[in-house]
Every structure is written in structure tokens, then in C-alpha cells.
Protein backbone atom coordinates (compact mmCIF):
# COMPACT_ATOMS: atom_id res chain seq x y z
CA UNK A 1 -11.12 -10.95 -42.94
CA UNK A 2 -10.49 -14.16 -40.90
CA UNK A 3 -13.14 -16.76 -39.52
CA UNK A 4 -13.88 -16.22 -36.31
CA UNK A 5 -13.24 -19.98 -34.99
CA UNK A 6 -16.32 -21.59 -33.64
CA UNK A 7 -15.31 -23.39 -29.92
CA UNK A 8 -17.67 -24.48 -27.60
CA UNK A 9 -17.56 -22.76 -24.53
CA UNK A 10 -18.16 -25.86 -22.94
CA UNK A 11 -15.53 -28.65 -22.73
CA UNK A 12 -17.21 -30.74 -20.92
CA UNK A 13 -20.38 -31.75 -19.82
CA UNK A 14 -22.39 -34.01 -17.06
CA UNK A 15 -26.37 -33.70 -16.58
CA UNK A 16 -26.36 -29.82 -15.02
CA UNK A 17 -22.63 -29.52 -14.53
CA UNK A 18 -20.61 -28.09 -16.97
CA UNK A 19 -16.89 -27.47 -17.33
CA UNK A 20 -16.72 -24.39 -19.56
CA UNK A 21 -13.45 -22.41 -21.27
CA UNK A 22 -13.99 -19.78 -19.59
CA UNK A 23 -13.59 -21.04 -15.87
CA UNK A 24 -11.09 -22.68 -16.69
CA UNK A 25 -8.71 -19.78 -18.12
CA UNK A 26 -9.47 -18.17 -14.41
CA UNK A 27 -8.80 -21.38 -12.71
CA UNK A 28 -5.39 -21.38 -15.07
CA UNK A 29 -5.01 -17.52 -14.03
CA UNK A 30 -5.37 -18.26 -9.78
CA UNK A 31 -3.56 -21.18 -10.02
CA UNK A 32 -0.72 -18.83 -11.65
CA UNK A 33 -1.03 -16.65 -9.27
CA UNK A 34 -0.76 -19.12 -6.09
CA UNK A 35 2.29 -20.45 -7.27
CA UNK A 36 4.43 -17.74 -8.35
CA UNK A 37 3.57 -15.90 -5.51
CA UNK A 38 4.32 -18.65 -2.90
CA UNK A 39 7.59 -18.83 -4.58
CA UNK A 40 8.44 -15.47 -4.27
CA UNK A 41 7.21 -15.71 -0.36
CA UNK A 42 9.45 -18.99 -0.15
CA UNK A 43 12.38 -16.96 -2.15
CA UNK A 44 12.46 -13.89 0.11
CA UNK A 45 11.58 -15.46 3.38
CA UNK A 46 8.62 -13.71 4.27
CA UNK A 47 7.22 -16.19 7.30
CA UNK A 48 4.61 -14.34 8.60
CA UNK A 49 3.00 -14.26 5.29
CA UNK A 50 3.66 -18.03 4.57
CA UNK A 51 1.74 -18.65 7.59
CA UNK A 52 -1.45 -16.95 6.15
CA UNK A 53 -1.17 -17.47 2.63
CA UNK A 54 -3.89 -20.08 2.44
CA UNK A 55 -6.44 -17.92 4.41
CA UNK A 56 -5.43 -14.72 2.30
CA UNK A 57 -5.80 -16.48 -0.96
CA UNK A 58 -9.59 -17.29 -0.09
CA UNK A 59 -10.51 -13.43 1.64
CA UNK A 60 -9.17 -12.56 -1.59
CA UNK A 61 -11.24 -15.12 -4.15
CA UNK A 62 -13.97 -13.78 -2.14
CA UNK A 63 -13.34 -10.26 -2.60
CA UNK A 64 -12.71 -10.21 -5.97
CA UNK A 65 -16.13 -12.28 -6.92
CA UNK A 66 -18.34 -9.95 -4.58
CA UNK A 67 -16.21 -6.84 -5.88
CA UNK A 68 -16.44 -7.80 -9.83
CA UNK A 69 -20.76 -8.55 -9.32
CA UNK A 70 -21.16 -5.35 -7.60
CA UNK A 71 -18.58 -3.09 -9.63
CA UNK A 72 -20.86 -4.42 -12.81
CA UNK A 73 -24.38 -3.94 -10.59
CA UNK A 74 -23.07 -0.64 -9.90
CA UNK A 75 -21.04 0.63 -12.86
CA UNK A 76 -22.65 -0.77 -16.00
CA UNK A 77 -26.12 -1.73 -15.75
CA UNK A 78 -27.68 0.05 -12.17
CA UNK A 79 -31.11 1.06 -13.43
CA UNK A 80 -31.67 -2.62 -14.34
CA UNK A 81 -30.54 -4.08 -11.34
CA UNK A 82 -32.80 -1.57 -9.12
CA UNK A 83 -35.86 -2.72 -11.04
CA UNK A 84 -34.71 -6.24 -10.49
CA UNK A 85 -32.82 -6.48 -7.17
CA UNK A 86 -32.76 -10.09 -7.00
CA UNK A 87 -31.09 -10.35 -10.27
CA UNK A 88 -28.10 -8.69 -8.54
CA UNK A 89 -27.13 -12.20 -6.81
CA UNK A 90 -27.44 -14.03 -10.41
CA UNK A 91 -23.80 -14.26 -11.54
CA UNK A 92 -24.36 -17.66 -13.56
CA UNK A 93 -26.23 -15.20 -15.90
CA UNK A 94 -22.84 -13.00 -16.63
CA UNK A 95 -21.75 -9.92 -15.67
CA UNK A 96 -18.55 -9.42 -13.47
CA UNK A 97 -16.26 -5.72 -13.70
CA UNK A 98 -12.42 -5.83 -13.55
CA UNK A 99 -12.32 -2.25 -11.98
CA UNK A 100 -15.17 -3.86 -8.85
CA UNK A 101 -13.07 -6.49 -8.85
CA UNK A 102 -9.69 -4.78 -8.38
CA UNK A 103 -11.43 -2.31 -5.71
CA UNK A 104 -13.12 -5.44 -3.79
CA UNK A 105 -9.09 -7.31 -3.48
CA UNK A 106 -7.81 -4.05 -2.32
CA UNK A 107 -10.38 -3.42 0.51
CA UNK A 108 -10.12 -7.49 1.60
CA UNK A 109 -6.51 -7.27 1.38
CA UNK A 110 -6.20 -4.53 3.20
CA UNK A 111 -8.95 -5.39 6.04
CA UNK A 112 -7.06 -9.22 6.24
CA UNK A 113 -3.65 -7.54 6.40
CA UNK A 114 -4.48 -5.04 9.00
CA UNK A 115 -6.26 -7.85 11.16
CA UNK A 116 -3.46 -10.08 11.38
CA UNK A 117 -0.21 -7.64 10.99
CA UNK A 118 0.60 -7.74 7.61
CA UNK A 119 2.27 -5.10 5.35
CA UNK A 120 -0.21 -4.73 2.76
CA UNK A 121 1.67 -2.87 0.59
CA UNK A 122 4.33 -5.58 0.76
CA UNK A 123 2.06 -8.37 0.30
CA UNK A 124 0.24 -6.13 -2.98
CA UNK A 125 3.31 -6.07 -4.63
CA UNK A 126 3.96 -9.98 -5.14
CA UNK A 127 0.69 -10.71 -6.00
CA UNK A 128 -0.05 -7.77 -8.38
CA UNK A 129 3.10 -8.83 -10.37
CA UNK A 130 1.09 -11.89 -11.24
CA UNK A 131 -2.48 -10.43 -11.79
CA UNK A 132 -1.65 -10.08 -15.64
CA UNK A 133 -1.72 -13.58 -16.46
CA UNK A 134 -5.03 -14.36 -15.24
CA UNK A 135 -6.09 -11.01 -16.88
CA UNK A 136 -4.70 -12.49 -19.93
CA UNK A 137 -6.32 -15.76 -19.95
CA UNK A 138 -9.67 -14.30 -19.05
CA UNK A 139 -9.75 -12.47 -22.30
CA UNK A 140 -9.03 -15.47 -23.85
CA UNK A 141 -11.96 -16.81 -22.20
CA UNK A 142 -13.81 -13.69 -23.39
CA UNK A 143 -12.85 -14.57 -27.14
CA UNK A 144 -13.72 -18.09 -27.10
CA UNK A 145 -16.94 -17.33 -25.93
CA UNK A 146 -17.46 -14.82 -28.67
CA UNK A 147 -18.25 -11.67 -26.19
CA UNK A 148 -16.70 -8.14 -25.61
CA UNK A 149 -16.00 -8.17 -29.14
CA UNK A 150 -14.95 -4.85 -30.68
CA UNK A 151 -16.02 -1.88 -33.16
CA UNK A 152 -16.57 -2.45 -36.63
CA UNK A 153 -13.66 -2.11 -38.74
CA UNK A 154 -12.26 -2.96 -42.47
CA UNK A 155 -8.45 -3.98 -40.94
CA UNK A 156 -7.68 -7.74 -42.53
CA UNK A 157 -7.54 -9.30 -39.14
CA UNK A 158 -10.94 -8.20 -38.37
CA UNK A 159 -13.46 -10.81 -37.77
CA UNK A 160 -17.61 -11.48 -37.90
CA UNK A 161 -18.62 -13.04 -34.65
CA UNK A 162 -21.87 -15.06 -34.04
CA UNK A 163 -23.16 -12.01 -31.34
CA UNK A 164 -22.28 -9.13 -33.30
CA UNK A 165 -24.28 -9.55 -36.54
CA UNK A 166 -23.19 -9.44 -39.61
CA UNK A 167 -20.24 -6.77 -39.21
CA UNK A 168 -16.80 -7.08 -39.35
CA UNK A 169 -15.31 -6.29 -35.81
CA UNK A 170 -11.84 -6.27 -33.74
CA UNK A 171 -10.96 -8.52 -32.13
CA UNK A 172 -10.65 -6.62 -29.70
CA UNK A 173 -10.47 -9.54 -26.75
CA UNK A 174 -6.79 -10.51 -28.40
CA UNK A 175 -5.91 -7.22 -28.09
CA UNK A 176 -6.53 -7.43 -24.41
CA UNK A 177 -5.09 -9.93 -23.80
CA UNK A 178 -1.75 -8.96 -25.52
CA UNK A 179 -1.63 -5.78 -23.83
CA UNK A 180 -3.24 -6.46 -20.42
CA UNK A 181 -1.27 -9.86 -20.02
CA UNK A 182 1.84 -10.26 -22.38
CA UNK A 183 2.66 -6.52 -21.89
CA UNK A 184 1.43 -5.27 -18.38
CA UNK A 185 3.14 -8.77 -17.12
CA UNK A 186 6.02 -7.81 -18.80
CA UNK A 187 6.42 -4.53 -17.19
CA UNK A 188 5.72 -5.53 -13.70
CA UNK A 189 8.41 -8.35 -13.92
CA UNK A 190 10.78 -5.05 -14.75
CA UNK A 191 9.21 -2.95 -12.21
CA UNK A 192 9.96 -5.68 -9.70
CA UNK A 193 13.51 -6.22 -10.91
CA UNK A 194 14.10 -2.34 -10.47
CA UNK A 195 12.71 -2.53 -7.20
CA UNK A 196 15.09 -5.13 -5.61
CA UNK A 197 18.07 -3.40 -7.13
CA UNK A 198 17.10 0.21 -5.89
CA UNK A 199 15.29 -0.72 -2.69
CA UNK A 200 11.82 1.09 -4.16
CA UNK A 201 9.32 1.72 -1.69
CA UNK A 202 6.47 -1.34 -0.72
CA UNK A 203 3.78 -0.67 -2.99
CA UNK A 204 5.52 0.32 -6.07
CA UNK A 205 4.72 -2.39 -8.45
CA UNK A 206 0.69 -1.60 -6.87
CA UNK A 207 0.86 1.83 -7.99
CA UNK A 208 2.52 1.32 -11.48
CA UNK A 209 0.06 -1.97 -11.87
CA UNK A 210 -2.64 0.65 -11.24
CA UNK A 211 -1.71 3.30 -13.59
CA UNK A 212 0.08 0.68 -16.37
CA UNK A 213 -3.28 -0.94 -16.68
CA UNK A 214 -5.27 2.09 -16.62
CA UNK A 215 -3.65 3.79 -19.79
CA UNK A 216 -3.56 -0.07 -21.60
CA UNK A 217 -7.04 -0.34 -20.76
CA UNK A 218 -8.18 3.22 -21.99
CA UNK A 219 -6.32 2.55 -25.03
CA UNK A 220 -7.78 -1.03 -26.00
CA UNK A 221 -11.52 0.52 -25.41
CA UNK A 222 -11.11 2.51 -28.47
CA UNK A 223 -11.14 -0.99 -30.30
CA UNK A 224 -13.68 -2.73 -28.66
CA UNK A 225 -17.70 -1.82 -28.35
CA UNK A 226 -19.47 -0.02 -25.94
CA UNK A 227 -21.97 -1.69 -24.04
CA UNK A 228 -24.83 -1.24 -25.40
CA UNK A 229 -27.14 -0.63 -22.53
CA UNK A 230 -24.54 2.39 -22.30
CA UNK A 231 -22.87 3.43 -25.34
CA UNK A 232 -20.44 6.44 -25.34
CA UNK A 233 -20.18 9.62 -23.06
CA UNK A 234 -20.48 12.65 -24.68
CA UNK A 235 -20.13 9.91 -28.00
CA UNK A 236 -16.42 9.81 -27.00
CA UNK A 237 -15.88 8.10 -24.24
CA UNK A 238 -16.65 4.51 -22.72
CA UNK A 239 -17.62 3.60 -19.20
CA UNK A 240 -14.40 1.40 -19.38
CA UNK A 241 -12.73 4.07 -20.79
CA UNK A 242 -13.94 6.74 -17.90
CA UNK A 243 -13.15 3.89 -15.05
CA UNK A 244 -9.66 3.23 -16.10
CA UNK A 245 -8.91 7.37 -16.59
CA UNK A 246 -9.77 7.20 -12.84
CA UNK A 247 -6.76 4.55 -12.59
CA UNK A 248 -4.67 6.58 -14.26
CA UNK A 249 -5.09 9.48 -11.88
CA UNK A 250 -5.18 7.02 -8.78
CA UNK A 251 -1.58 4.79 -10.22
CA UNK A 252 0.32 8.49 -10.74
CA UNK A 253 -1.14 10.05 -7.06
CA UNK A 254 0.21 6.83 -5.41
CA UNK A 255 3.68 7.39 -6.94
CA UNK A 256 3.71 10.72 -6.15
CA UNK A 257 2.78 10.07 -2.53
CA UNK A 258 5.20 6.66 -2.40
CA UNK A 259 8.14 9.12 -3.67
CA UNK A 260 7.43 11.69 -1.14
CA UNK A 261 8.60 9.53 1.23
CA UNK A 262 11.86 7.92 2.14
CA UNK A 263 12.73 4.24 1.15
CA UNK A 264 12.72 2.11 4.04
């Protein structure tokens, strides 16, 4: 077994403001994000999307905060939030879902992009590529601060932390953030290689991002522990589990309808 290591999720501190680990691993992630995809906008001379990138950044930071409260509102903990409405708007108590999140950048990107002329599937694909290294630093985020741990287990790597009494658990947020950032960045780097060389379709690397993280995801939850106000379907399955099965589905139906068509 190995210590679980103690941090302080907050680095710093003054009066009521605090700077805590786990902002800052999505403040590492956007950042990222903003400049690896302004490069690959400066690289492949896309103007028209230069000229809105600063807008689209923020409909985007937008959508993805209002999409990750109300995917977790809606997904994992409804009957609580109906007997407490107000609670819904409360996101410095926790509580944010990667699948509302993904759903809420899709529908902003795709309502900015159709308002100002944008390919959307175009503009998915470079940012997309670069989603899996804020994904990965999040998790880190999600280890330091000792939650979304995982199952109980006996392997030697397994670890007791502070929330999850006295049990020896995965840790299960390192495995995330292996596969969802290390690996799924890895692939999408490929994907976008392959898609220069064979002039793929616009919305390629969105489709295999979609079904890539879907089957990494479903896989990790077998590691890590249900929430508890929801434990297992049918003692099998996981709400994460169910919601990323759905991406799986989604990620292949979007190839299938991408391929259908002829590369322009």
C-alpha cells in the first residue's frame, strides 16, 4: 500500500480568497488549450477564425461551466436538487459533470459558429485535439483533493484516502488521468496527423474524441466508486459508466455518417 500524500488543496490564501490546486490545474488545462489551438489557427491560416477566437473562447468557458452544473443537477443528484432548487446555482459547493460539460461546448459552439459563419466541425477538431490535457490535469486536481477516489482493492499501489475511510482504494483519479490525458491526447495528435495526410472529413478528430473517451471512460469506472447517492445499475453498471456507453454509440454513428460522405 502507498501513503496517500497529504496536499492542501489550497496554495494560497488571502482573508476569503483562496487560490486552490484544483483551479489551477483547469486554469493550466484552458491556458493549454488557447495556445495550441491559436497556433494551429496561426499554422493553417484560418482568418476568419483568428478574428473570433477571443469571443469563442469565452461562449465556450461559459458553456462548459453552465453545461458541467446542469449535466451534474441533472445526471447525478436530480431528486436533491428539486427539493432544493436554489442549491442548483451553488457551484462553490462542488459538483460539475464532464459529459454536461462536453454537451454544453457543443451546443455554444455550434450556436456561435452558425451565428457568425463558422465551420463548426472545422473549428471542433483543433480544439478537441487539446481537450485531453485539461482533462488530465483536472484529475490531478481530483487526486490532490482526495475525491473520486476508487473501489476498494488489495493491488500494492492502492491507497487509504482521508474521505474514503479506512479502506484501501484505487487510485483511480491517476488512472484518469493517464488514460483520459496521456493516452486520449496521444491518439488525437495521431488522428490529426492522419487527417492532414488523407484529407479526412471536418469533424473527424470530434467523432473519434467522442467515442475514444467514451470506451476510456467506461473502462476507468470499473476502478473508481460509484457515487454514492447512486451506486450501481442493475449492481453493474455506473451512471458514468451508462453516460459514456451513450458516447460510444454517439463517436461510432458520427463516423459512420462522416464516412458516408465524400471528403471535401
Amino acid at each position: 500500500m502507498l501513503n496517500f500524500p497529504e496536499i492542501d488543496p489550497i496554495i494560497v490564501s488571502v482573508g476569503p480568497i483562496a487560490l486552490r490546486w484544483y483551479g489551477l490545474m483547469y486554469v493550466l488545462g484552458f491556458i493549454a488549450t488557447f495556445l495550441l489551438v491559436r497556433r494551429q489557427i496561426e499554422r493553417q491560416g484560418l482568418v476568419a477564425l483568428a478574428d473570433q477566437f477571443d469571443n469563442l473562447n469565452m461562449v465556450l468557458l461559459l458553456s462548459l461551466v453552465v453545461g458541467g452544473r446542469l449535466g451534474y443537477v441533472l445526471f447525478y443528484n436530480l431528486p436533491y436538487y428539486l427539493d432544493h432548487p436554489l442549491q442548483s446555482f451553488n457551484t462553490m459547493a462542488g459538483g460539475m459533470s464532464f459529459h454536461g460539460g462536453m454537451l454544453g461546448v457543443i451546443l455554444g459552439g455550434v450556436w456561435y459558429c452558425h451565428r457568425v459563419s463558422l465551420n463548426f466541425f472545422e473549428t471542433a477538431d483543433l480544439y478537441v485535439a487539446t481537450l485531453p490535457i485539461g482533462l488530465g490535469f483536472g484529475r490531478i486536481g481530483n487526486f490532490i483533493n482526495g475525491e473520486l477516489y476508487g473501489r476498494a482493492t488489495d493491488v500494492p499501489w492502492g491507497m487509504i484516502f482521508p474521505a474514503g475511510g479506512n479502506i484501501v482504494r484505487h487510485p483511480s483519479q491517476l488512472y484518469e488521468a493517464l488514460l483520459e490525458g496521456l493516452v486520449l491526447f496521444s491518439l488525437l495528435v495521431w488522428m490529426g496527423r492522419l487527417k492532414e495526410r488523407r484529407g479526412l472529413q471536418h469533424g473527424t478528430i470530434l467523432a473519434f474524441f467522442i467515442l475514444y473517451y467514451g470506451v476510456l471512460r467506461c473502462f476507468v469506472e470499473l476502478f473508481r466508486e460509484p457515487d454514492a447517492q447512486l451506486g450501481l445499475m442493475l449492481g453493474i453498471i455506473s451512471r458514468g459508466q451508462l453516460l459514456s456507453g451513450l458516447m460510444v454509440v454517439a463517436g461510432g454513428l458520427f463516423l459512420w455518417l462522416l464516412n458516408r460522405k465524400p471528403c471535401s
